[in-house]
N, C-alpha and C. Protein backbone atom coordinates (compact mmCIF):
# COMPACT_ATOMS: atom_id res chain seq x y z
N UNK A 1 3.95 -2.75 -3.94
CA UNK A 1 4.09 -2.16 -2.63
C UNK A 1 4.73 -0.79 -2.81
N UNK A 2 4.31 0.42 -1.89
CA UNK A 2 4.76 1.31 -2.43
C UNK A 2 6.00 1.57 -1.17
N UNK A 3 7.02 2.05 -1.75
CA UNK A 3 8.27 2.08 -0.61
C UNK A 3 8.99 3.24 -1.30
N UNK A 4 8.10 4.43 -1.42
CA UNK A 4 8.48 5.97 -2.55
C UNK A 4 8.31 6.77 -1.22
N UNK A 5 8.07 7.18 -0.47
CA UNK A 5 7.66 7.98 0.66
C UNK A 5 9.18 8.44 0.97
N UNK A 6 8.60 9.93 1.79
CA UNK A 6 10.19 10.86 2.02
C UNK A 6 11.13 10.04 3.43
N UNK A 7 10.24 9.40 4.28
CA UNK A 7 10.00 8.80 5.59
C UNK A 7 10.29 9.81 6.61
N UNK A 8 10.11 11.34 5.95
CA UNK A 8 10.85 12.49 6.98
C UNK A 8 10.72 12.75 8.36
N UNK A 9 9.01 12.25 8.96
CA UNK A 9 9.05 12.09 9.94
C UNK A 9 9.84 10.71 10.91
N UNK A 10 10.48 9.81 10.00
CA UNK A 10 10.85 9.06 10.77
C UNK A 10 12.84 9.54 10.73
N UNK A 11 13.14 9.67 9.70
CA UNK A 11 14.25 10.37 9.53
C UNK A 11 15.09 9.66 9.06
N UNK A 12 14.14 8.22 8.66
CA UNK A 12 15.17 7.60 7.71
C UNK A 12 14.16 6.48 6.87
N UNK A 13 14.76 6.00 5.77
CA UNK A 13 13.69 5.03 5.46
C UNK A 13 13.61 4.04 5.88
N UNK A 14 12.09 4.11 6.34
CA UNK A 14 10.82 3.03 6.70
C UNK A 14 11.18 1.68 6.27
N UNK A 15 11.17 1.91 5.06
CA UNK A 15 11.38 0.25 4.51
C UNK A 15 12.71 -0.47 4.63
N UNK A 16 13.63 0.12 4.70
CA UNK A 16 15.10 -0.46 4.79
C UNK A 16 14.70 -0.55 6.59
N UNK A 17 14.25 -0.31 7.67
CA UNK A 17 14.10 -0.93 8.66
C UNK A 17 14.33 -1.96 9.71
N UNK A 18 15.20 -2.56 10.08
CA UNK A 18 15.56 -3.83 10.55
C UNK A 18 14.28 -4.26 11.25
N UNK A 19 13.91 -5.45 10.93
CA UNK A 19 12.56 -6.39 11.02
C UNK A 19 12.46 -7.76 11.38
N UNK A 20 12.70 -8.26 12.18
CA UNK A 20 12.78 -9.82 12.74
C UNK A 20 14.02 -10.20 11.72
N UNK A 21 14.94 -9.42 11.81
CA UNK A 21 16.23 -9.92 11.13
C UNK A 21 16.75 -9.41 9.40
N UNK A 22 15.58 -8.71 9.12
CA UNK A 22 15.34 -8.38 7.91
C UNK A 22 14.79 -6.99 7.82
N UNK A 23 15.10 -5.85 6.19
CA UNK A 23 14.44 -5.04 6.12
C UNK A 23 12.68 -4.81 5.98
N UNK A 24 12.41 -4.23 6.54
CA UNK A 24 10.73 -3.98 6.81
C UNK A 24 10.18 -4.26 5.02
N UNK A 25 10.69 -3.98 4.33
CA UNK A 25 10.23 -3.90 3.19
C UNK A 25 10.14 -5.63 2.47
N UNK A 26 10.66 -6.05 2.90
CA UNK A 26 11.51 -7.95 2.94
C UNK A 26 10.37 -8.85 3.53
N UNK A 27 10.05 -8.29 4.60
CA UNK A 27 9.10 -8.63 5.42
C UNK A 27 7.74 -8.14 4.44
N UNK A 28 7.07 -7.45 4.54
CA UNK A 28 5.94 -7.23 3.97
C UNK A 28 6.08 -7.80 2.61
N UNK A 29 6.93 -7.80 1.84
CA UNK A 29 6.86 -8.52 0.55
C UNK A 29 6.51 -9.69 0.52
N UNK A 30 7.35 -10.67 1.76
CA UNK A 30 6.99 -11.97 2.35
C UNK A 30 6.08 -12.65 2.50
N UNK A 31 4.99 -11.58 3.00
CA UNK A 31 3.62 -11.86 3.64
C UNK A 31 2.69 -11.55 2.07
N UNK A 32 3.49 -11.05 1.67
CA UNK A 32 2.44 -10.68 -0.24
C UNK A 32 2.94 -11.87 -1.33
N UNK A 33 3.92 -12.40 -1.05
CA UNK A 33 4.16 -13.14 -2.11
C UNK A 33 3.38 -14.14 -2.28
N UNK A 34 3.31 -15.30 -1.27
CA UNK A 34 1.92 -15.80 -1.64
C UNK A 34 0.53 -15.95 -1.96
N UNK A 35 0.78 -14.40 -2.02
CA UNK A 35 -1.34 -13.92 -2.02
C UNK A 35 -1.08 -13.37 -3.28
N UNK A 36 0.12 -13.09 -4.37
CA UNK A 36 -0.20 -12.34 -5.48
C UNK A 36 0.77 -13.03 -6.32
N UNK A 37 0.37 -12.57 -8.05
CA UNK A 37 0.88 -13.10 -8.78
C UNK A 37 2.62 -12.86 -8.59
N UNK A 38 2.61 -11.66 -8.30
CA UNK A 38 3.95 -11.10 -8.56
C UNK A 38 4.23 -9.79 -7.38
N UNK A 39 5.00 -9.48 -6.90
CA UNK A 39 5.05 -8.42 -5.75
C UNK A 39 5.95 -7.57 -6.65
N UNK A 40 5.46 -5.93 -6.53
CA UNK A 40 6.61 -5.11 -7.37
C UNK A 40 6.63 -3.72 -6.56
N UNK A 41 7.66 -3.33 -6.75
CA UNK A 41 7.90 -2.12 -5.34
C UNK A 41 8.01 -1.21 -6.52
N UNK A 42 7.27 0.14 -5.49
CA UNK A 42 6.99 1.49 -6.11
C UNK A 42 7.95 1.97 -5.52
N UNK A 43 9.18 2.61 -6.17
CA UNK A 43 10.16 3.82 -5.20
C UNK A 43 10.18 4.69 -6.22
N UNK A 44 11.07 6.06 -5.85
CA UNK A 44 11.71 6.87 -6.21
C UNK A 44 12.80 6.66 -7.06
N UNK A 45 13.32 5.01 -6.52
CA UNK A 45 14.85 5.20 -7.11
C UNK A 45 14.76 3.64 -7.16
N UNK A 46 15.45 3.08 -8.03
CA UNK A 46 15.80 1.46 -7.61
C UNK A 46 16.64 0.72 -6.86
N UNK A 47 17.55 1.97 -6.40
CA UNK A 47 18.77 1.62 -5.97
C UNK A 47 18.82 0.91 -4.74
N UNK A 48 18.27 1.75 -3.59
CA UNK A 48 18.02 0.96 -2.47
C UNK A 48 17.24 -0.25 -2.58
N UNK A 49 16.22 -0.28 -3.64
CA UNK A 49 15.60 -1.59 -3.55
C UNK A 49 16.08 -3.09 -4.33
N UNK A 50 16.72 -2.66 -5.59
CA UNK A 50 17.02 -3.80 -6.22
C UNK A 50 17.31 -4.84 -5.41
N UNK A 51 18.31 -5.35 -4.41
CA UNK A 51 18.72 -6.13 -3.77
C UNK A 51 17.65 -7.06 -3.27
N UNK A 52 16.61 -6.87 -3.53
CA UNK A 52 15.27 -7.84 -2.83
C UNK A 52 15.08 -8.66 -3.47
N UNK A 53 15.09 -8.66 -4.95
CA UNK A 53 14.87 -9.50 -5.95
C UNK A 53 13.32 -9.28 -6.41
N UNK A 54 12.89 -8.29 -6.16
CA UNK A 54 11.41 -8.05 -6.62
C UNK A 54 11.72 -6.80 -7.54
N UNK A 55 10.95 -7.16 -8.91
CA UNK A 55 11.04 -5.78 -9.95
C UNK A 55 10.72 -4.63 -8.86
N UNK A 56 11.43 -3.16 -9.66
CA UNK A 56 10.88 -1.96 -8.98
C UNK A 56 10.38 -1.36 -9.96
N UNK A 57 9.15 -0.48 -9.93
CA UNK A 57 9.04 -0.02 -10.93
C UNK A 57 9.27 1.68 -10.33
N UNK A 58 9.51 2.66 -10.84
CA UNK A 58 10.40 3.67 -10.78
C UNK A 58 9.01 4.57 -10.77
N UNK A 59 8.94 5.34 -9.59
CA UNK A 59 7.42 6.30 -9.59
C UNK A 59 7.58 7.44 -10.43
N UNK A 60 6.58 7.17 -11.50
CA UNK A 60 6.62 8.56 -12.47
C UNK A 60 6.60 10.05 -11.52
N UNK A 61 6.26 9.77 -10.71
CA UNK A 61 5.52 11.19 -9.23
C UNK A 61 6.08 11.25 -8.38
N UNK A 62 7.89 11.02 -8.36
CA UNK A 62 7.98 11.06 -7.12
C UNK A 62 8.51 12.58 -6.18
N UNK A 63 7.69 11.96 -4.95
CA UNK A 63 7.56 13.41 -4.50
C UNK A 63 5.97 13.73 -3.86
N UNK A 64 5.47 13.22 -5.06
CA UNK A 64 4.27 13.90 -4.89
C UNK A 64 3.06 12.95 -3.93
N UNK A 65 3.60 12.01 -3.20
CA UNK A 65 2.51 10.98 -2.56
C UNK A 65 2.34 10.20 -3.02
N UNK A 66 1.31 9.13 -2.07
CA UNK A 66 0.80 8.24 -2.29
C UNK A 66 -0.10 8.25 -3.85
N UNK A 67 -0.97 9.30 -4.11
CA UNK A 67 -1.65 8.97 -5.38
C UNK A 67 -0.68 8.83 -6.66
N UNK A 68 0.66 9.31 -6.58
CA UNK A 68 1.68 9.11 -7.43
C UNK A 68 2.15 7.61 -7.68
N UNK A 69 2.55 7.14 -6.53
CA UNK A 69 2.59 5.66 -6.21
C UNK A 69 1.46 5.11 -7.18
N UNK A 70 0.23 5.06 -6.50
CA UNK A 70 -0.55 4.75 -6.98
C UNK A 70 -0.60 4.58 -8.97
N UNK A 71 -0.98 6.02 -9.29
CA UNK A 71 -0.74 5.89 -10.23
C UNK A 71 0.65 5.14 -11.08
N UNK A 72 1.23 5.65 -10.58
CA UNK A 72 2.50 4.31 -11.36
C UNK A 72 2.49 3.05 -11.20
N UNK A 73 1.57 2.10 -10.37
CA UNK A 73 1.33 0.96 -9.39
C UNK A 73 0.41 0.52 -11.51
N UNK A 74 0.05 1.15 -11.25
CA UNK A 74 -1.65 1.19 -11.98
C UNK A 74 -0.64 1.15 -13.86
N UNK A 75 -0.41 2.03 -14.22
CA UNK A 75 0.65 2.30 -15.92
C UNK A 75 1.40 1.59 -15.76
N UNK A 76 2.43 0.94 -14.70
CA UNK A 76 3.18 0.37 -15.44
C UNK A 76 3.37 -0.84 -14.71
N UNK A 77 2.22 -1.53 -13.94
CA UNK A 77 2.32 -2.74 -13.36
C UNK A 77 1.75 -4.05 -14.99
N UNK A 78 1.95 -4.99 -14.80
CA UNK A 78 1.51 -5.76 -15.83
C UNK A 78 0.23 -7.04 -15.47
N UNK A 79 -0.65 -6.13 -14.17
CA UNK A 79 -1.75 -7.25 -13.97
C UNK A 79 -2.78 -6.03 -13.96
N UNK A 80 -4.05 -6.51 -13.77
CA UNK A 80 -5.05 -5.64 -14.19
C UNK A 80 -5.69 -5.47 -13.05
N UNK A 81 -5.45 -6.52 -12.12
CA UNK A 81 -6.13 -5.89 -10.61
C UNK A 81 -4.41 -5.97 -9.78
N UNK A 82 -4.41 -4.97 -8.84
CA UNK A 82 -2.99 -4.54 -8.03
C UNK A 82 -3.58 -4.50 -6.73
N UNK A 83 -2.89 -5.48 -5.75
CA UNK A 83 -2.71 -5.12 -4.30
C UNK A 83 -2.02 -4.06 -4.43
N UNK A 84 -2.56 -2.70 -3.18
CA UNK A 84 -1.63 -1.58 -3.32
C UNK A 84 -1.51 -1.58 -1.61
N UNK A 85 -0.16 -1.82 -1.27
CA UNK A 85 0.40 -2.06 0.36
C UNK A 85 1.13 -1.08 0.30
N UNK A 86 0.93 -0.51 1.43
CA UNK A 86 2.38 0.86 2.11
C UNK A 86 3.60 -0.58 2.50
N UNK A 87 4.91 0.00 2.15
CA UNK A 87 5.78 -0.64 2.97
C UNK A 87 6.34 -0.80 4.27
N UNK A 88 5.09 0.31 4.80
CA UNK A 88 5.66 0.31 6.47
C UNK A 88 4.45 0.06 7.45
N UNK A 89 3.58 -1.23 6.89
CA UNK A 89 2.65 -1.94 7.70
C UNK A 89 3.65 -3.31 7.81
N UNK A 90 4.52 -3.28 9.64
CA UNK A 90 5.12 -4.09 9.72
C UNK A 90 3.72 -5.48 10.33
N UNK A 91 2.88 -4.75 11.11
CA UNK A 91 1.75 -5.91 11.12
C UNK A 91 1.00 -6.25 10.67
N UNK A 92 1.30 -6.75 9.79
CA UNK A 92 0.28 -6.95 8.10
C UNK A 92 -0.01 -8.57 8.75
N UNK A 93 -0.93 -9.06 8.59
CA UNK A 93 -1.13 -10.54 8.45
C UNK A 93 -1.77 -11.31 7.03
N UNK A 94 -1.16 -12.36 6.55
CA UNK A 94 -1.93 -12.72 5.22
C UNK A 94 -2.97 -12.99 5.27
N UNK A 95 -3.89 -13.56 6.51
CA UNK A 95 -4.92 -13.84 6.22
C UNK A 95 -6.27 -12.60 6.08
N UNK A 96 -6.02 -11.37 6.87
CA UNK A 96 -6.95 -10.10 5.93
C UNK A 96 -6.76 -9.77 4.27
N UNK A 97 -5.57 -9.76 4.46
CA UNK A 97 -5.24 -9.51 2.73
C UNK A 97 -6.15 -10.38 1.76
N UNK A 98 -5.78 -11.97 2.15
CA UNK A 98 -6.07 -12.90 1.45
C UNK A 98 -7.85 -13.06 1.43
N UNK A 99 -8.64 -12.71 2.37
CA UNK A 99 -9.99 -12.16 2.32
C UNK A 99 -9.91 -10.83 1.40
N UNK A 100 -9.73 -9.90 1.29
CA UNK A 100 -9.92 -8.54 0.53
C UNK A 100 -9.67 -9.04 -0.78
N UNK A 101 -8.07 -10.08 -1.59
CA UNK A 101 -8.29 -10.18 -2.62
C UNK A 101 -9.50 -11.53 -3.34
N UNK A 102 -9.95 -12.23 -2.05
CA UNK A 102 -11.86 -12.89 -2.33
C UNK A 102 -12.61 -12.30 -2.69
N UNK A 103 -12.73 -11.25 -1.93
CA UNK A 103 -13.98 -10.39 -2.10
C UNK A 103 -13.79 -9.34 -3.33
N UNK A 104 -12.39 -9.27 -3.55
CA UNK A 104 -12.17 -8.57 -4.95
C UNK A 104 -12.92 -9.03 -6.10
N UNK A 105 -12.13 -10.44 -6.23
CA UNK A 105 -12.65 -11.18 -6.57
C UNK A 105 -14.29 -11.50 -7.18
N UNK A 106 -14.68 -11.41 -6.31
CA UNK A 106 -16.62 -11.93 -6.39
C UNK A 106 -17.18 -10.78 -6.39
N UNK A 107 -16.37 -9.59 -6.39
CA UNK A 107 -17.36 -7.80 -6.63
C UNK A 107 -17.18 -7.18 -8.13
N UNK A 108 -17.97 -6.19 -8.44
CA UNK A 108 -18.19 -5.57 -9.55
C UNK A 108 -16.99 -4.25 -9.15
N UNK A 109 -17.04 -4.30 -8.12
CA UNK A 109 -16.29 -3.05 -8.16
C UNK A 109 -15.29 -2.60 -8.77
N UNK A 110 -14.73 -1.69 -8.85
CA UNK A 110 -13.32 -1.66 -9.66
C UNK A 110 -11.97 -1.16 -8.60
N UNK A 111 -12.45 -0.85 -7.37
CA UNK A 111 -11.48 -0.77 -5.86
C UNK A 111 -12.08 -1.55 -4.95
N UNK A 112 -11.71 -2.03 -3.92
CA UNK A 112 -11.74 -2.69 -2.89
C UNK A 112 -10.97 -1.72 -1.16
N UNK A 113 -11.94 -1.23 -0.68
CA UNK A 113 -10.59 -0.91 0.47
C UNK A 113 -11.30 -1.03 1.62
N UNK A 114 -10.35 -1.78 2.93
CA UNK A 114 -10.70 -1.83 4.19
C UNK A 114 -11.32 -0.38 5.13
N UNK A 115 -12.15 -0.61 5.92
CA UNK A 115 -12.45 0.69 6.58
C UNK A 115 -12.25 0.12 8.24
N UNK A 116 -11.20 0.90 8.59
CA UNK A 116 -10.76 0.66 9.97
C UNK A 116 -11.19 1.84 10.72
N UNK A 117 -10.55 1.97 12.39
CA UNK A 117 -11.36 2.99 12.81
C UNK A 117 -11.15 3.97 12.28
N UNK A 118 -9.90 4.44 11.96
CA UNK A 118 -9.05 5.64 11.46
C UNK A 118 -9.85 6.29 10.05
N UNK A 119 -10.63 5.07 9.27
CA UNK A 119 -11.33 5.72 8.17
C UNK A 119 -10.98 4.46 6.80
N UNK A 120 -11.10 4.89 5.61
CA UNK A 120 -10.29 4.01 4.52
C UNK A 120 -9.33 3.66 4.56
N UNK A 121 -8.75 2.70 4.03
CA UNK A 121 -7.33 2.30 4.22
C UNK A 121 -6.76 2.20 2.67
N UNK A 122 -6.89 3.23 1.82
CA UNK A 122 -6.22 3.25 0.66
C UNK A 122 -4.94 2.68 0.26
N UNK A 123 -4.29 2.09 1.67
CA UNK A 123 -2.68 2.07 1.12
C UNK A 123 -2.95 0.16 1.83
N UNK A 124 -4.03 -0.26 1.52
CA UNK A 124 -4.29 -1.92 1.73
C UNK A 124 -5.53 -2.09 0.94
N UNK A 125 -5.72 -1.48 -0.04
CA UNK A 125 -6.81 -1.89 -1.03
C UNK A 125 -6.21 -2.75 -2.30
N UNK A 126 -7.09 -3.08 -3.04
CA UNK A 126 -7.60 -3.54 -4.71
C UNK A 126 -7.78 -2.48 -5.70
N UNK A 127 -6.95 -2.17 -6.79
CA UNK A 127 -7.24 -1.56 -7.96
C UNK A 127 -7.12 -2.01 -9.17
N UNK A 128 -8.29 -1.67 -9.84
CA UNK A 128 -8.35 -2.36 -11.14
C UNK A 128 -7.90 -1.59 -11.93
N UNK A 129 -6.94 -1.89 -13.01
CA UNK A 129 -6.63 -0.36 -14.01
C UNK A 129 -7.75 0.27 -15.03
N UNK A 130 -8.55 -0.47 -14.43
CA UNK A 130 -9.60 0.45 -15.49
C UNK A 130 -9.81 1.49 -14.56
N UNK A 131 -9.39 2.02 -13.15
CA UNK A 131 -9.76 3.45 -12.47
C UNK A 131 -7.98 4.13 -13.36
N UNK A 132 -7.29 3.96 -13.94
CA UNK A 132 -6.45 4.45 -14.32
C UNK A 132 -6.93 5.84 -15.16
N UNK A 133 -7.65 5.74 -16.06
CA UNK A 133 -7.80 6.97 -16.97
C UNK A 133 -8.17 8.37 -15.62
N UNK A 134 -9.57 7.63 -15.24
CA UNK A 134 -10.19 8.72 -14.48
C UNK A 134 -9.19 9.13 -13.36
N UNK A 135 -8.28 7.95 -12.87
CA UNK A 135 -7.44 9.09 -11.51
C UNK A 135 -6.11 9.93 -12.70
N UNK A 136 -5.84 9.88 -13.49
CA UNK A 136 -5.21 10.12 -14.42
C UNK A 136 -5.98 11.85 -14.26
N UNK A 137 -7.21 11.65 -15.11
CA UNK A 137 -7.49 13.25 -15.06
C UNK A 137 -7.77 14.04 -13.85
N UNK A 138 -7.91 13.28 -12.73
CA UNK A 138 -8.14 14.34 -11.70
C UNK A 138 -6.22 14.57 -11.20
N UNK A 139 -5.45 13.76 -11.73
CA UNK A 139 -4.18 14.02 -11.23
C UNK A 139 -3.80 15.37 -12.10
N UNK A 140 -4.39 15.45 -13.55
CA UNK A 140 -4.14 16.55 -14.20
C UNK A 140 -4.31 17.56 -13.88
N UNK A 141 -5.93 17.54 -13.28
CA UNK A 141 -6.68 18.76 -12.48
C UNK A 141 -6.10 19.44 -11.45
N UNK A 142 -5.04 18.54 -10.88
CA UNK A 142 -4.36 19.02 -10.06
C UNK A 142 -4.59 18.36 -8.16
N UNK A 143 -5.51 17.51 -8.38
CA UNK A 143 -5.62 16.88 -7.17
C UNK A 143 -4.45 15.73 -6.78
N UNK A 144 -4.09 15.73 -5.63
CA UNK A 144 -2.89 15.07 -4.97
C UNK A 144 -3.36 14.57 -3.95
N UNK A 145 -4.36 14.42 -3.42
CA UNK A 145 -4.86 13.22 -2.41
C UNK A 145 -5.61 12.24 -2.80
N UNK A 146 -5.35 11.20 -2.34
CA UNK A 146 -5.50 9.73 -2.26
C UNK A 146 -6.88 9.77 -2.23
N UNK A 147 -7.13 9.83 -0.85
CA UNK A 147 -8.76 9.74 -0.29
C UNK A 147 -9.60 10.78 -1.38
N UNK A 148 -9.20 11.74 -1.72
CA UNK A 148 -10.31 12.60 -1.85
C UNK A 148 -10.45 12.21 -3.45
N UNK A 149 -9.35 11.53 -3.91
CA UNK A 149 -9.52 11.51 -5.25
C UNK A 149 -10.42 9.94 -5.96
N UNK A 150 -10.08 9.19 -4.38
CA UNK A 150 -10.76 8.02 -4.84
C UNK A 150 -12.34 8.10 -4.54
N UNK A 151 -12.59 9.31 -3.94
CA UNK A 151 -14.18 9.62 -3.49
C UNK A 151 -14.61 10.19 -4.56
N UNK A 152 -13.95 10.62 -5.40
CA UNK A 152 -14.16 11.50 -6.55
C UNK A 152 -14.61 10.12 -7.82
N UNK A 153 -14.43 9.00 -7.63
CA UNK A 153 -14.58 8.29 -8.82
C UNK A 153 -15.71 7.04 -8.59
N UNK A 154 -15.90 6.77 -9.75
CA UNK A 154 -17.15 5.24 -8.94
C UNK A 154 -16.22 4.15 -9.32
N UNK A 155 -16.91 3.15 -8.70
CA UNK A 155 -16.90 1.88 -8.53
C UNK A 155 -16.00 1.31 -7.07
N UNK A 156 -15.50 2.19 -5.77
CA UNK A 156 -14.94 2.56 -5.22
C UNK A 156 -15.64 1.73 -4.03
N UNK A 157 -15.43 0.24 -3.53
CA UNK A 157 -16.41 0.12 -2.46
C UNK A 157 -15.56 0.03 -1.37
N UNK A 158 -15.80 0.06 0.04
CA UNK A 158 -15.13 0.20 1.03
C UNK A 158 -16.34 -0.80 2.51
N UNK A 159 -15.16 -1.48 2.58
CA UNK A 159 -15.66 -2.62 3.30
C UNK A 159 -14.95 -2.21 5.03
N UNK A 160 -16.21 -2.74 5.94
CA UNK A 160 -15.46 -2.98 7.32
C UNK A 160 -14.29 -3.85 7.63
N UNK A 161 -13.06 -3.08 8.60
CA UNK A 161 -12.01 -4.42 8.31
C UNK A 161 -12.46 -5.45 8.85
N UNK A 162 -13.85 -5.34 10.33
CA UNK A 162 -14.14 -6.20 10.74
C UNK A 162 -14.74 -7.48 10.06
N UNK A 163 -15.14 -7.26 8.44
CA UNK A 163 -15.23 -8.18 7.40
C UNK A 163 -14.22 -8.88 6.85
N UNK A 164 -12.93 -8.83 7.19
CA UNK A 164 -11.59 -8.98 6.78
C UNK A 164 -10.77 -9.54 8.43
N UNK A 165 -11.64 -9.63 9.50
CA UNK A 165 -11.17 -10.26 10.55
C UNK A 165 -9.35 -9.83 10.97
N UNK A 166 -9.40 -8.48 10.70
CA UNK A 166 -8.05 -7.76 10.70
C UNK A 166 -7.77 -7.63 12.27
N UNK A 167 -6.70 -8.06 12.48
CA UNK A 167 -5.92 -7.53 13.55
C UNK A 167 -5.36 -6.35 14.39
N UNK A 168 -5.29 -6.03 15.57
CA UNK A 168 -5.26 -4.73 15.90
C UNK A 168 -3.90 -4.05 15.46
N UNK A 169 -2.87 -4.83 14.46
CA UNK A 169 -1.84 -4.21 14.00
C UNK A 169 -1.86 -4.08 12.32
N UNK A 170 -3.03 -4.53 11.64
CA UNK A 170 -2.68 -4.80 10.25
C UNK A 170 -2.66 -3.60 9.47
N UNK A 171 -3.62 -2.46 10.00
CA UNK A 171 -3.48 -1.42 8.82
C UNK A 171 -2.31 -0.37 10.01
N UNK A 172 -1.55 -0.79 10.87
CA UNK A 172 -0.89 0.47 11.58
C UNK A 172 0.54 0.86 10.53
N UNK A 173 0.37 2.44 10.04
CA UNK A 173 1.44 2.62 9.41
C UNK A 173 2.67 3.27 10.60
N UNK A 174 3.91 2.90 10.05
CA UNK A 174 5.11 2.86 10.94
C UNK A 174 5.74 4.44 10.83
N UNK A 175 5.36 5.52 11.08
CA UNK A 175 5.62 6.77 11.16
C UNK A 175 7.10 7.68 11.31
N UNK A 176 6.96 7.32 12.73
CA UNK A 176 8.21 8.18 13.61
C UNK A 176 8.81 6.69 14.28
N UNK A 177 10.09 7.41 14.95
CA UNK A 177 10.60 6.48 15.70
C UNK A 177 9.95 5.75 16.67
N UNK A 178 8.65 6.85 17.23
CA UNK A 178 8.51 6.25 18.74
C UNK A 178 7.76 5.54 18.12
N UNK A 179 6.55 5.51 17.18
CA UNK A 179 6.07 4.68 16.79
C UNK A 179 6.56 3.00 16.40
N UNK A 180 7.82 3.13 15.96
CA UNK A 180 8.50 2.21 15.78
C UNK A 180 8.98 1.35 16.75
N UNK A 181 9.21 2.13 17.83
CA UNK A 181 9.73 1.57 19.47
C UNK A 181 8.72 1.13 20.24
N UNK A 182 7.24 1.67 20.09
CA UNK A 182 6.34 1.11 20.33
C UNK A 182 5.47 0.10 20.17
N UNK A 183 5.81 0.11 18.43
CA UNK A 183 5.49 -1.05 17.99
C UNK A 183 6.27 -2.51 18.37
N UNK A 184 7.40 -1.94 18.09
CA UNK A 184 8.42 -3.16 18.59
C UNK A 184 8.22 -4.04 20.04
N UNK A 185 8.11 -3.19 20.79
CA UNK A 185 7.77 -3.23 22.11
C UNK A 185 6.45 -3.65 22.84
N UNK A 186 5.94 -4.14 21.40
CA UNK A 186 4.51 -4.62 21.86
C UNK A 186 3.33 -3.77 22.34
N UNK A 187 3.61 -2.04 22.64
CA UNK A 187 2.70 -0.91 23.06
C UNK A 187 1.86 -0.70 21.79
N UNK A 188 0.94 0.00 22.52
CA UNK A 188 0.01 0.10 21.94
C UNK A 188 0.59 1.71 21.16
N UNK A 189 0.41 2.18 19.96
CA UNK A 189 1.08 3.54 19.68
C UNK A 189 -0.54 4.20 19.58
């Protein structure tokens, strides 16, 4: 899970969050632990996270985004296919997840990612580390987006979430405050 982000628009971090009694990051781990071998958080730092009891692994990139995450998700995780979750999808439900890692599963592909209205959902996909070398050299090249870099590579398939029977909260990332107050509040953001 990646929980490396500045959270600047929210003005504090996302994942430390208070969440049905718990940090946001506690929560989403929750909902991953039974769908994966092992849950391991991507930060900046370990410090805020150790206390969860889930390894952190320390983002070689931090700073630099999500494809940083990524890439460190990918070198120094120890499974060969990686759920890659933002830590601030507080409405995650297991049962889309647990469809995406099926269909992982039974595909050739070497990514997996939901397509909601908003577009791909890179930060609720499947990666296999064999896309490691190739996002490796376009990170050299100098590219720093997610989307554009995973369009840049094959084996990359992208499924409707409506195939994944996703909920109208599962891919919403938790932004700003109001977003947060909205969410809480049952509004629609």
């Amino acid at each position: 899970m990646l929980c490396g982000g500045k959270s600047s628009r929210m003005g504090r971090d996302k994942a430390l969050l208070d969440f049905r009694g718990r940090p946001l990051v506690a929560h989403v781990a929750g909902i991953l632990r039974p769908l994966c071998s092992e849950v391991c958080l991507v930060a900046g730092s370990a410090a805020p996270y150790s206390q969860f009891g889930y390894p952190v692994l320390v983002d070689e990139y931090p700073g630099e985004g999500p494809l940083g995450g990524l890439l460190t998700a990918l070198g120094l995780g120890a499974a060969s296919w990686n759920l890659v979750i933002s830590c601030d999808l507080a409405g995650i439900e297991p049962g889309p997840i647990a469809a995406l890692v099926e269909l992982a599963a039974e595909s050739d592909a070497r990514a997996i990612l939901p397509r909601s209205a908003s577009g791909p959902e890179p930060l609720h996909g499947i990666y296999s580390t064999s896309l490691l070398e190739e996002l490796n050299r376009l990170w050299a090249g100098g590219e720093r987006g997610l989307v554009r870099a995973l369009s840049s590579v094959t084996g990359v398939k992208v499924i409707p979430a409506a195939d994944l029977d996703a909920g109208p909260h599962q891919f919403l990332n938790i932004n700003t405050a109001e977003e947060w107050l909205a969410f809480r509040g049952g509004e629609k953001v």
